[in-house]
C-alpha atoms as a PDB file:
ATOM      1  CA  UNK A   1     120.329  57.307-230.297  1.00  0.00           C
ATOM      2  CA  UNK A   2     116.746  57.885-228.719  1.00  0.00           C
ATOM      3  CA  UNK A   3     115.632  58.970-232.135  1.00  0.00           C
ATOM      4  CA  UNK A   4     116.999  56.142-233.577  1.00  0.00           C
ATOM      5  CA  UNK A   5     115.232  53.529-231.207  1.00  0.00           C
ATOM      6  CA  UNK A   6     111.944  55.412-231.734  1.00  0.00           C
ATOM      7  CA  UNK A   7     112.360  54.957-235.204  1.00  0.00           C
ATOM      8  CA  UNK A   8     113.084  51.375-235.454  1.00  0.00           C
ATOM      9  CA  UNK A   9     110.336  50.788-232.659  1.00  0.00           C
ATOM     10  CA  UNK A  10     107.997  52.795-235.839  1.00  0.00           C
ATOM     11  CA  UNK A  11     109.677  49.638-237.901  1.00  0.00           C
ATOM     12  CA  UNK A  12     110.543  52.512-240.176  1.00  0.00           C
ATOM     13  CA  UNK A  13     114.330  51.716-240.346  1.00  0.00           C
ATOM     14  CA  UNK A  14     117.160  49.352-239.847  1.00  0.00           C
ATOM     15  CA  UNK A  15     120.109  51.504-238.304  1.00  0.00           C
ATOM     16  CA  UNK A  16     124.001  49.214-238.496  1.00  0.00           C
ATOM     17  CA  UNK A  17     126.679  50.508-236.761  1.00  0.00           C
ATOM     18  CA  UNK A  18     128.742  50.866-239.681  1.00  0.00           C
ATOM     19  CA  UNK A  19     129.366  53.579-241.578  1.00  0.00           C
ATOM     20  CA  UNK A  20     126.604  53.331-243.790  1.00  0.00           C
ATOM     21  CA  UNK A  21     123.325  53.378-242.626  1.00  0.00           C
ATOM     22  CA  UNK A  22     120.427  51.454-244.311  1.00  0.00           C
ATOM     23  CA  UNK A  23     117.216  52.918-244.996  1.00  0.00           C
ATOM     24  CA  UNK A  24     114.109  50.732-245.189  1.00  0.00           C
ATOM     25  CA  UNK A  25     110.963  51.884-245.762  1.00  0.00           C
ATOM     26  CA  UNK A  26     108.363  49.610-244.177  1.00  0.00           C
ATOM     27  CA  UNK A  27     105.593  48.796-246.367  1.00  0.00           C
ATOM     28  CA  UNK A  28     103.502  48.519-242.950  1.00  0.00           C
ATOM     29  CA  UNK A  29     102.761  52.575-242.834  1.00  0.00           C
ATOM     30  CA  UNK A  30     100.191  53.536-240.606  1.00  0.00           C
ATOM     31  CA  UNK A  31      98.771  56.808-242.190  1.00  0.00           C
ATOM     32  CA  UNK A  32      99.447  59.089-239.718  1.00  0.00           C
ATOM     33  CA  UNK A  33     102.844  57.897-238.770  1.00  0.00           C
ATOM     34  CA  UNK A  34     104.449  58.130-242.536  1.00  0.00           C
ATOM     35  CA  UNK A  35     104.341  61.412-242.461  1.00  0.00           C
ATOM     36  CA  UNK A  36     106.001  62.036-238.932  1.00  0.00           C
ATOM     37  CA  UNK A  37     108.580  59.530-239.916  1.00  0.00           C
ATOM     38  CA  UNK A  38     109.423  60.816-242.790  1.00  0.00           C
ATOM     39  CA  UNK A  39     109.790  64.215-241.295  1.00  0.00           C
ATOM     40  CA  UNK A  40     111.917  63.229-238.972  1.00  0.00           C
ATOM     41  CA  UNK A  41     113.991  60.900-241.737  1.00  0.00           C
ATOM     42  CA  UNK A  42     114.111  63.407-243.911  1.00  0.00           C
ATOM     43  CA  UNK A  43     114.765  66.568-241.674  1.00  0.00           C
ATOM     44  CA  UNK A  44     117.838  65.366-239.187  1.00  0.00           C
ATOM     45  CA  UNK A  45     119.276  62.694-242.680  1.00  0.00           C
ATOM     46  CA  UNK A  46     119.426  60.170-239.817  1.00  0.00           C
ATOM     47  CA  UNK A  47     119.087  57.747-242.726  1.00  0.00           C
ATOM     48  CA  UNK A  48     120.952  57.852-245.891  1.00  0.00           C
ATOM     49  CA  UNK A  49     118.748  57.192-248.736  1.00  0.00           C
ATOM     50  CA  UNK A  50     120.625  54.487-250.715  1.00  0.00           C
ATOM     51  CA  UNK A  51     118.451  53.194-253.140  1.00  0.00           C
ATOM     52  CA  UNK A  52     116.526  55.504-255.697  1.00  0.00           C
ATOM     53  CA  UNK A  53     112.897  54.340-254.446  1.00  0.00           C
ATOM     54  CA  UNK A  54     114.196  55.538-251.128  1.00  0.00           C
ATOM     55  CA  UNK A  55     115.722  59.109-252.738  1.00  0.00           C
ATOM     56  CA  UNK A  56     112.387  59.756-254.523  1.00  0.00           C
ATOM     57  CA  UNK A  57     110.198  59.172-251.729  1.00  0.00           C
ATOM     58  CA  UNK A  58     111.526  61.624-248.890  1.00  0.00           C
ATOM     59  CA  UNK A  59     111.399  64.770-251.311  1.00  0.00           C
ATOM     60  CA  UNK A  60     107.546  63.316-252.098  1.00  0.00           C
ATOM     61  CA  UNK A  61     106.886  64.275-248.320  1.00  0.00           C
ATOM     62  CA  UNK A  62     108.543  66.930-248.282  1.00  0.00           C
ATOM     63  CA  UNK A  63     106.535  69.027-250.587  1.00  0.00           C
ATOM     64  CA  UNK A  64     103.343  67.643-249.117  1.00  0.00           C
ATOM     65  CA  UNK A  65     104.397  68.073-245.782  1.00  0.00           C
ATOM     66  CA  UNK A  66     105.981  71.750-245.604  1.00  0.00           C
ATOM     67  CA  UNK A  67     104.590  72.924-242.138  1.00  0.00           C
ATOM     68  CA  UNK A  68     105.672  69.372-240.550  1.00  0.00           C
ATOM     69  CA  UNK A  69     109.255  69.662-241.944  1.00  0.00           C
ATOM     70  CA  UNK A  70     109.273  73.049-240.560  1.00  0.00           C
ATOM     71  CA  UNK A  71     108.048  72.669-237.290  1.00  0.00           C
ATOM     72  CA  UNK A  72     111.563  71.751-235.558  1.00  0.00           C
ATOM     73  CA  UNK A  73     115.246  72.552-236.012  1.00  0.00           C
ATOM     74  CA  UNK A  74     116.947  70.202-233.735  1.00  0.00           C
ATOM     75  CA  UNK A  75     117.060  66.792-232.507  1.00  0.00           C
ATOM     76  CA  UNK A  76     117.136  67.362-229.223  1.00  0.00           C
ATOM     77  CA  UNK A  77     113.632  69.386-229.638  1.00  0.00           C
ATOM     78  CA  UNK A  78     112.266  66.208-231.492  1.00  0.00           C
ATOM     79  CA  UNK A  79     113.287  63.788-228.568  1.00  0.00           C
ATOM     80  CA  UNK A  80     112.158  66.300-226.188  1.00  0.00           C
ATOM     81  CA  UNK A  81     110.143  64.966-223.291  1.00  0.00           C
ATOM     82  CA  UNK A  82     106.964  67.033-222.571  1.00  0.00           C
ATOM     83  CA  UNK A  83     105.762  67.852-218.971  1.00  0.00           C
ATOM     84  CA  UNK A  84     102.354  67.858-217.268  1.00  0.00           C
ATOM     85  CA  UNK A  85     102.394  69.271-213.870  1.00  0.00           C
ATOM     86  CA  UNK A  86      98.456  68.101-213.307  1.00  0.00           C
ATOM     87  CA  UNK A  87      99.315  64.682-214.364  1.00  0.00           C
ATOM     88  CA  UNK A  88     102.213  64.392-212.339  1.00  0.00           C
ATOM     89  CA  UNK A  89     100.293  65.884-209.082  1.00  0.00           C
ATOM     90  CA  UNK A  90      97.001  63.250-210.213  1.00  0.00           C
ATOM     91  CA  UNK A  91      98.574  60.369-211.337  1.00  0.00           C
ATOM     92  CA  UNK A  92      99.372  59.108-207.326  1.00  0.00           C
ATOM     93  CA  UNK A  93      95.775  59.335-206.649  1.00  0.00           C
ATOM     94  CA  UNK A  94      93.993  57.895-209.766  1.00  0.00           C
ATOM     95  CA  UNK A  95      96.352  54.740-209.484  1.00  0.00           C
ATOM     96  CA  UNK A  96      96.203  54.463-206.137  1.00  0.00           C
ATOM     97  CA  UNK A  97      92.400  54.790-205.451  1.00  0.00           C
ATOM     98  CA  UNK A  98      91.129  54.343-208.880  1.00  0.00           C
ATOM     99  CA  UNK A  99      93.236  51.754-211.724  1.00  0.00           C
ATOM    100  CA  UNK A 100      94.741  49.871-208.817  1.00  0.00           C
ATOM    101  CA  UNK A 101      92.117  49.200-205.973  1.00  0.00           C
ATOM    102  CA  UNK A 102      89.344  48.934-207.946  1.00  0.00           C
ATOM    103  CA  UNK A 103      89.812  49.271-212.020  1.00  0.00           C
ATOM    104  CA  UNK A 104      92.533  46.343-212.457  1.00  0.00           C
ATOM    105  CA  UNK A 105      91.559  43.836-209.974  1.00  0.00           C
ATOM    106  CA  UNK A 106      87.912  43.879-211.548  1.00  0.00           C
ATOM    107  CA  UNK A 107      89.185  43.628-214.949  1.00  0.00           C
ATOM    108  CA  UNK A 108      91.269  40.975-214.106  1.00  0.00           C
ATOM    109  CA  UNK A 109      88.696  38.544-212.353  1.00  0.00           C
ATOM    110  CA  UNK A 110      86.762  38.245-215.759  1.00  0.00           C
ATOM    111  CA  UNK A 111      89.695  38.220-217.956  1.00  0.00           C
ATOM    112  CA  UNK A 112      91.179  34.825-220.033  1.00  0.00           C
ATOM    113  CA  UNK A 113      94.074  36.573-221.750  1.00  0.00           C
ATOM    114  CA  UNK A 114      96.139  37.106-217.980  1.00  0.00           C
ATOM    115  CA  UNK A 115      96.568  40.395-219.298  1.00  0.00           C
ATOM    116  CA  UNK A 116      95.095  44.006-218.897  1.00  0.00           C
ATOM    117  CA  UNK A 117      94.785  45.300-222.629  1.00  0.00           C
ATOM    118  CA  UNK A 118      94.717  49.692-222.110  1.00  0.00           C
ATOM    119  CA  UNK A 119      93.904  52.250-224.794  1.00  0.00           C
ATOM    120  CA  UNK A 120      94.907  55.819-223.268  1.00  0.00           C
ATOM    121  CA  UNK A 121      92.793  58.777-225.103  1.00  0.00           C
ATOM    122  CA  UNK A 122      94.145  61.928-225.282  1.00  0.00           C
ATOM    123  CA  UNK A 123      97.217  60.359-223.607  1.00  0.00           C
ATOM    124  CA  UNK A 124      98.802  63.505-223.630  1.00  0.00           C
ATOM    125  CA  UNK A 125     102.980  63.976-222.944  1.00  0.00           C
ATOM    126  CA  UNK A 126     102.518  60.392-221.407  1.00  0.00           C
ATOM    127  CA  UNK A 127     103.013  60.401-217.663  1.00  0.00           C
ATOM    128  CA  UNK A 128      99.758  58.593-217.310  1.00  0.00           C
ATOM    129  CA  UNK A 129     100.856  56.392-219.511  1.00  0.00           C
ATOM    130  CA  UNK A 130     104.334  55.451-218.131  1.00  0.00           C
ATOM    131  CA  UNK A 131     103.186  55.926-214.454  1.00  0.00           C
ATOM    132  CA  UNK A 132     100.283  53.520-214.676  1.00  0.00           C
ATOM    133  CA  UNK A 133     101.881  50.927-217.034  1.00  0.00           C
ATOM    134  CA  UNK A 134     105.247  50.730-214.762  1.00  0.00           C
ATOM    135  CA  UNK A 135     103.123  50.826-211.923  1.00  0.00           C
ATOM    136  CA  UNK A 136     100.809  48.016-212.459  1.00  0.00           C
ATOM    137  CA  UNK A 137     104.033  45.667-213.703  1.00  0.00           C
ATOM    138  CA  UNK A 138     105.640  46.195-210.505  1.00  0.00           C
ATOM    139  CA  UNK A 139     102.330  45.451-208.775  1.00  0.00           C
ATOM    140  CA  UNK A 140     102.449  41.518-210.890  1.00  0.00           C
ATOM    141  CA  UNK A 141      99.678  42.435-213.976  1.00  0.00           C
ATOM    142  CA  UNK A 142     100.706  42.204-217.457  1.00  0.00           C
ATOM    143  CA  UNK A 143     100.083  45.025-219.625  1.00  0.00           C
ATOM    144  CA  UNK A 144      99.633  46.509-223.222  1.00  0.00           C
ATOM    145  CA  UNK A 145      99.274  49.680-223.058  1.00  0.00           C
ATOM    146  CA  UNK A 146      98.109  51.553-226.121  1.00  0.00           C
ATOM    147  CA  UNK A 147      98.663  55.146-226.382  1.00  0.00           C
ATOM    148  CA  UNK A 148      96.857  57.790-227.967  1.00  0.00           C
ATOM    149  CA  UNK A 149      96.929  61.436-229.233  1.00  0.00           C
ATOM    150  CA  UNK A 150      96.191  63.598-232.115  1.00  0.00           C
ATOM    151  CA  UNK A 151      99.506  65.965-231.244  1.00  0.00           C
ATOM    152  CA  UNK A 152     102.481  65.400-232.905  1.00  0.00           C
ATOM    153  CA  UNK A 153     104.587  66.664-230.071  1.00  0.00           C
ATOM    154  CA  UNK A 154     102.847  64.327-227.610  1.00  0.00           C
ATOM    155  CA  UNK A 155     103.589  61.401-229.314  1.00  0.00           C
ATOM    156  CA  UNK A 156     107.220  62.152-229.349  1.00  0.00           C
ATOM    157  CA  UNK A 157     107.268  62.698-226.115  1.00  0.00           C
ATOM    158  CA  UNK A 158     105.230  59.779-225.040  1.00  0.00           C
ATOM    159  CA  UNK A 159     107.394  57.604-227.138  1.00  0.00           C
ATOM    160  CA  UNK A 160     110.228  59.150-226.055  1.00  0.00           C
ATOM    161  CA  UNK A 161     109.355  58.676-222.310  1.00  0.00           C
ATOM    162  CA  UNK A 162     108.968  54.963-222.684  1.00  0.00           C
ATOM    163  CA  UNK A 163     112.360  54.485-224.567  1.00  0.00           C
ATOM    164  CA  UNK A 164     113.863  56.216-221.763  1.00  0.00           C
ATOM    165  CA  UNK A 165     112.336  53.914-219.464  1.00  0.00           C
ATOM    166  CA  UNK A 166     112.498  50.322-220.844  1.00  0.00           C
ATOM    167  CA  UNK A 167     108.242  49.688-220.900  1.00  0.00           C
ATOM    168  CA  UNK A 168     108.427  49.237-225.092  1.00  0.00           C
ATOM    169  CA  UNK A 169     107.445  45.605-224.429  1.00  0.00           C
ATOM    170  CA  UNK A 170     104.563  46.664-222.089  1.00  0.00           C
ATOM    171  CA  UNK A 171     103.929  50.237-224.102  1.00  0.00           C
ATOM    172  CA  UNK A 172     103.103  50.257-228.013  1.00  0.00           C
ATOM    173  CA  UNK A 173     104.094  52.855-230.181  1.00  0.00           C
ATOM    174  CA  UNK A 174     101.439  56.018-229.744  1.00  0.00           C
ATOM    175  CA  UNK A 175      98.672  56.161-232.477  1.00  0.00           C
ATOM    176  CA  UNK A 176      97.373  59.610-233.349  1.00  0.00           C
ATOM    177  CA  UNK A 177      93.578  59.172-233.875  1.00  0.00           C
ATOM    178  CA  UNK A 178      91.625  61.867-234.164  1.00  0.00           C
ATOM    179  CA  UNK A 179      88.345  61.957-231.669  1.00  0.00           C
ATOM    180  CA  UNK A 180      85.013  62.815-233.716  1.00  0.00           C
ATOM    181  CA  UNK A 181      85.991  65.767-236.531  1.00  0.00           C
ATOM    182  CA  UNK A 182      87.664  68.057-233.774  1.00  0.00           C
ATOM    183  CA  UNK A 183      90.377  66.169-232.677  1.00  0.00           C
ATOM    184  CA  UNK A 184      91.465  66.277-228.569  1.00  0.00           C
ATOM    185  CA  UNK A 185      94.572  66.099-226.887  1.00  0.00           C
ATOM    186  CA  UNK A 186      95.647  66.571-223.158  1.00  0.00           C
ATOM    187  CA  UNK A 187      98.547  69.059-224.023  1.00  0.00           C
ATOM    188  CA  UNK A 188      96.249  71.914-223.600  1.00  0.00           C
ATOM    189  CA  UNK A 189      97.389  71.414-220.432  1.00  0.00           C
ATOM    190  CA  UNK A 190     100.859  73.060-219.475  1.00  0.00           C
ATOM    191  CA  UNK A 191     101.026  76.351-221.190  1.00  0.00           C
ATOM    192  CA  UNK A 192     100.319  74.530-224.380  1.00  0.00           C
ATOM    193  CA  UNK A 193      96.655  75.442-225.976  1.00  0.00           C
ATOM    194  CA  UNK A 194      97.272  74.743-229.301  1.00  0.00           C
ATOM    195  CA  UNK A 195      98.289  71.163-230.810  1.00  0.00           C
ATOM    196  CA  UNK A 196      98.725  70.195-234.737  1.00  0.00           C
ATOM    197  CA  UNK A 197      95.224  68.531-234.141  1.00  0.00           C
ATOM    198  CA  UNK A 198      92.509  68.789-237.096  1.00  0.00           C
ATOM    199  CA  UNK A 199      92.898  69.606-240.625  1.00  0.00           C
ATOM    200  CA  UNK A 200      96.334  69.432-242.551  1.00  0.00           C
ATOM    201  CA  UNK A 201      98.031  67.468-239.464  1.00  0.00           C
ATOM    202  CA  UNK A 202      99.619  64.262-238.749  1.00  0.00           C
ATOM    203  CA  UNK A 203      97.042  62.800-236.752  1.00  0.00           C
ATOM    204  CA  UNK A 204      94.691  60.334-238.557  1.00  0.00           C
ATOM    205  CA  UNK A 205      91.257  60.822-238.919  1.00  0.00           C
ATOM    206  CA  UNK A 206      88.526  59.927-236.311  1.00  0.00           C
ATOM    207  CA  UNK A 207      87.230  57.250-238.453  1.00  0.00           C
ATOM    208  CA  UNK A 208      85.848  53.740-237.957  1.00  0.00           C
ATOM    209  CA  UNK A 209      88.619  52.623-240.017  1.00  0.00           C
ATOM    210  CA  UNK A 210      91.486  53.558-238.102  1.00  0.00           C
ATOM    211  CA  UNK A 211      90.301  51.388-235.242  1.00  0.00           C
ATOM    212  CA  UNK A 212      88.952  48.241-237.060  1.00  0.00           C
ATOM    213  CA  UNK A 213      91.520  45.866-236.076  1.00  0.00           C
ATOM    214  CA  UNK A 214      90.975  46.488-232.787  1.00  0.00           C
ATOM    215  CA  UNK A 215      87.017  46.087-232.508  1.00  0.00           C
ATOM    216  CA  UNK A 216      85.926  44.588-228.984  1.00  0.00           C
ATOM    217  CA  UNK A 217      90.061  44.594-228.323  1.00  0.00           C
ATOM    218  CA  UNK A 218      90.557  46.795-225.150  1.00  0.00           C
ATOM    219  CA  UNK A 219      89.756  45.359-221.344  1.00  0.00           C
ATOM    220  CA  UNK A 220      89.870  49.756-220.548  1.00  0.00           C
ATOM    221  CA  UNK A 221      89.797  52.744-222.555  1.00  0.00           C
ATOM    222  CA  UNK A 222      90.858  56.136-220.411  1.00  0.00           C
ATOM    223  CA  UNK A 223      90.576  59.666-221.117  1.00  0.00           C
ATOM    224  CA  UNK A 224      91.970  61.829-218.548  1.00  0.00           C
ATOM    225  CA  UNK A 225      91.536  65.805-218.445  1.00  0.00           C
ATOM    226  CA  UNK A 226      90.111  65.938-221.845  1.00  0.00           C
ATOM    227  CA  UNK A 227      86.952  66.540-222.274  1.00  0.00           C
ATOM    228  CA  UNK A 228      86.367  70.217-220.714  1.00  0.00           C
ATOM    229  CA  UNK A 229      89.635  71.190-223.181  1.00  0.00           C
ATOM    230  CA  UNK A 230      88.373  69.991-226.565  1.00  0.00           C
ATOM    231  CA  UNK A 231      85.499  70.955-228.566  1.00  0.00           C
ATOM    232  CA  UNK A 232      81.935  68.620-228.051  1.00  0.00           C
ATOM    233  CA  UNK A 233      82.318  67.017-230.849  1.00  0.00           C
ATOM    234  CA  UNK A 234      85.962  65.231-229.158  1.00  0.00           C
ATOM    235  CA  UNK A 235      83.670  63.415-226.734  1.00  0.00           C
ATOM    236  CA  UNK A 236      81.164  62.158-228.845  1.00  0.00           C
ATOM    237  CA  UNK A 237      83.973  61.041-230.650  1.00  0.00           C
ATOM    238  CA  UNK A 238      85.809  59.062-227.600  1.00  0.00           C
ATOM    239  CA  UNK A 239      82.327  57.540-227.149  1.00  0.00           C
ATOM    240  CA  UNK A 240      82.254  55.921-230.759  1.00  0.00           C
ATOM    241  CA  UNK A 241      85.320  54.699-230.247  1.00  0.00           C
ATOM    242  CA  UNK A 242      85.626  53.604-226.913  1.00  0.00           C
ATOM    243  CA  UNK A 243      81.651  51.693-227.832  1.00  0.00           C
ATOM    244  CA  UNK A 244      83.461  50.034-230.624  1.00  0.00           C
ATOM    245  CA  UNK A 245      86.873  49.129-229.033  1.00  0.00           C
ATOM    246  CA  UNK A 246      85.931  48.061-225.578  1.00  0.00           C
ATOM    247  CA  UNK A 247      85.094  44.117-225.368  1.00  0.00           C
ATOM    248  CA  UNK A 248      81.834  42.728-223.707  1.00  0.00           C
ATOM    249  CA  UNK A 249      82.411  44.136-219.926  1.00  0.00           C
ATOM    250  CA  UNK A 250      85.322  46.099-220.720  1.00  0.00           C
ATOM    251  CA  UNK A 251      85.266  49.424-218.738  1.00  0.00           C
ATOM    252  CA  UNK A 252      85.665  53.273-220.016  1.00  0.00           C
ATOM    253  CA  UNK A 253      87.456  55.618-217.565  1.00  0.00           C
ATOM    254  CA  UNK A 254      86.961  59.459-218.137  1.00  0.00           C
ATOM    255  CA  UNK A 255      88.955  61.908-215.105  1.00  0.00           C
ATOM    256  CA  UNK A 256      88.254  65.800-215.041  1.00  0.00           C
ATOM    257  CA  UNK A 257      85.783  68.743-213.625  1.00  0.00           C
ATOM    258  CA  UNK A 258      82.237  67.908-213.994  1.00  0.00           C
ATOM    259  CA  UNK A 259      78.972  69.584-213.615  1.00  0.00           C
ATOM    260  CA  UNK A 260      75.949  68.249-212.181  1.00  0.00           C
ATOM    261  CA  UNK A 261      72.536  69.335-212.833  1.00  0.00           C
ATOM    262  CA  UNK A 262      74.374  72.637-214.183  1.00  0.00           C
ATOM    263  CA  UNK A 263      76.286  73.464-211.116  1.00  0.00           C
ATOM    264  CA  UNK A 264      79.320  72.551-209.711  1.00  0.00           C
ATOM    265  CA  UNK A 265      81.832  74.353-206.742  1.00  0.00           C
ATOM    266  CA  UNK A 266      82.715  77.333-207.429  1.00  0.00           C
ATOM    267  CA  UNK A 267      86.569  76.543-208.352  1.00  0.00           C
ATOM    268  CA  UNK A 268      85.253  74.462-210.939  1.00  0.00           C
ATOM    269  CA  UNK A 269      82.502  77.230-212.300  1.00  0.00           C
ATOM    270  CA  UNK A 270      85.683  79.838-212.236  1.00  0.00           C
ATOM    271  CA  UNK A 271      87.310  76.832-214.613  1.00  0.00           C
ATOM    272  CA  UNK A 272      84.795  76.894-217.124  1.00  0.00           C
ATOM    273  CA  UNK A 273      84.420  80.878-217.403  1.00  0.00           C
ATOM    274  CA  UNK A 274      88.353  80.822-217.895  1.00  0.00           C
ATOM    275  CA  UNK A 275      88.377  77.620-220.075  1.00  0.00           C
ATOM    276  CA  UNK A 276      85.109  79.724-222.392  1.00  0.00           C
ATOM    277  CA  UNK A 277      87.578  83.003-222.622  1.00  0.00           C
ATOM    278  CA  UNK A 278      89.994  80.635-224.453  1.00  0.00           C
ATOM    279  CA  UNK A 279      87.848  79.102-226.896  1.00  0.00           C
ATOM    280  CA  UNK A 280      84.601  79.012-226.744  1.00  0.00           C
ATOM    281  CA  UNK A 281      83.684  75.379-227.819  1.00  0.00           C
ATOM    282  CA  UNK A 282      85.811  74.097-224.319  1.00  0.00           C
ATOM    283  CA  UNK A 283      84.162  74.026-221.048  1.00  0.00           C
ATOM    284  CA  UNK A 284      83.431  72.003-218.057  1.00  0.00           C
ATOM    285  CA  UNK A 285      80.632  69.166-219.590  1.00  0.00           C
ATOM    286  CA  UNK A 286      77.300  68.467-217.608  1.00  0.00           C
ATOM    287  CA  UNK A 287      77.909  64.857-216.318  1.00  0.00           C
ATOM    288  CA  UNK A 288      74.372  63.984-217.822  1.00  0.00           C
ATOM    289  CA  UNK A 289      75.057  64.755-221.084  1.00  0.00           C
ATOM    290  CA  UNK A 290      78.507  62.722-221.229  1.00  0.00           C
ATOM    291  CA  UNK A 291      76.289  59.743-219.970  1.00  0.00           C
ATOM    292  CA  UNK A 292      73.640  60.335-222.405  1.00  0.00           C
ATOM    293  CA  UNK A 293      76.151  59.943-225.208  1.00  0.00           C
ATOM    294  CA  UNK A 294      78.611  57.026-223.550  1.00  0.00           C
ATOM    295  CA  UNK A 295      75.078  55.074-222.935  1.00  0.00           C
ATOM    296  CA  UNK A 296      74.222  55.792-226.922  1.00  0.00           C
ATOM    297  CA  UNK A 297      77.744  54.150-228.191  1.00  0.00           C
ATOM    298  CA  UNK A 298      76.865  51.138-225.860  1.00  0.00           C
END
């Protein structure tokens, strides 16, 4: 049933209680999302192709997609909801003294829509996202929450999250953009240092393109935990997007380790040694140069 919802949320299908189902295929496809659908249509025969358009195009996927339709054996693995044990220890505190005392109530003094319009970067499994949004509802804002990440898994899991706890009118479907040519994705985090982000993937390409209907959308873009676990190259490309989404006074919210002037506390030095033994192009940023490149995107 959870599969189903997320599904239908992805306008992908129209599911009857009888004993035939309906397939529809949606002639709104978002690039990155065809393929995940179809994976998961075509995989766990949820749907029953009844019409020969429908018949020919699952097998299409299939042979471009071999990896994706490999990936998982079981439904309960595709509705599986991720954890984040740093996000679920950090998201008290960042609500609490940062979105809620100081981030929303700004926002919301120079704001005509009565409404607080989020894109989440690197959104990860989606705690943050179903944390904050639920959060801020109970508090009396109205939300749209926008969800983002490059990992296939995570965006199950983040959709799966809000199914399970009735925010799909506050909390849109995730997205999986790609930041900048290297992707980035909070699941590093939790025993998991390798997503489906970058080439051959589902996510969708960190292009101008991807975004354009939202230009000078979003009251706040976040990225939380992020940039020390993704290549440079991820954070020049949350800049270009965040300077192209963000409206005129919106604000741009980036949580982790920093370093200043090249040093930081200790803990935080021992970080970046252990986050350079795992890949080389991670490590904790110099807060100057993260500046230098949000002040260059605007």
């Amino acid at each position: 049933t959870l599969i189903i919802k997320i599904l239908q949320r992805h306008n992908i299908i129209t599911y009857t209680s009888s004993s035939t189902t309906t397939e529809v295929i949606s002639s709104r496809w978002r690039r990155g999302d065809a393929i995940q659908m179809a994976k998961l249509l075509s995989s766990f025969f949820i749907v029953q192709a009844t019409t020969s358009s429908a018949a020919a195009f699952l097998p299409k996927f299939r042979r471009l997609t071999p990896l994706l339709f490999n990936q998982m054996s079981s439904s309960s693995q595709i509705a599986a909801i991720l954890e984040s044990p740093s996000a679920e220890r950090n998201k008290g505190p960042i609500y609490d003294m940062v979105l809620g005392s100081k981030v929303f109530p700004t926002l919301m003094e120079n704001n005509d829509n009565n409404k607080i319009r989020v894109l989440e970067l690197a959104a990860g499994c989606g705690v943050h996202s179903t944390y904050f949004a639920s959060t801020a509802l109970a508090d009396g804002m109205s939300i749209e929450w926008h969800p983002s990440d490059p990992d296939l898994e995570a965006r199950l899991s983040i959709d799966a999250r809000v199914e399970r706890d009735n925010l799909a009118n506050s909390i849109r479907p995730a997205n999986g953009w790609i930041l900048g040519k290297a992707g980035g994705t909070a699941c590093n985090d939790g025993h998991r240092d390798k997503g489906d982000a970058g080439a051959n993937n589902s996510g969708v390409g960190g292009i101008e393109a991807d975004y354009s209907q939202y230009h000078n959308y979003f009251d706040l873009v976040t990225c939380i935990n992020m940039i020390h676990i993704a290549p440079w190259e991820a954070t020049i490309g949350l800049m270009e997007c965040a300077g192209k989404t963000l409206r005129k006074g919106g604000m741009l919210l980036c949580y982790g380790p920093y370093k200043i002037g090249g040093t930081a506390v200790e803990s935080n030095l021992n970080f970046d040694r252990s986050l350079k033994s795992r890949d080389s192009r991670w490590g904790v940023r110099n807060l100057e140069d993260v500046i230098e490149v949000a002040k260059k995107e605007g």
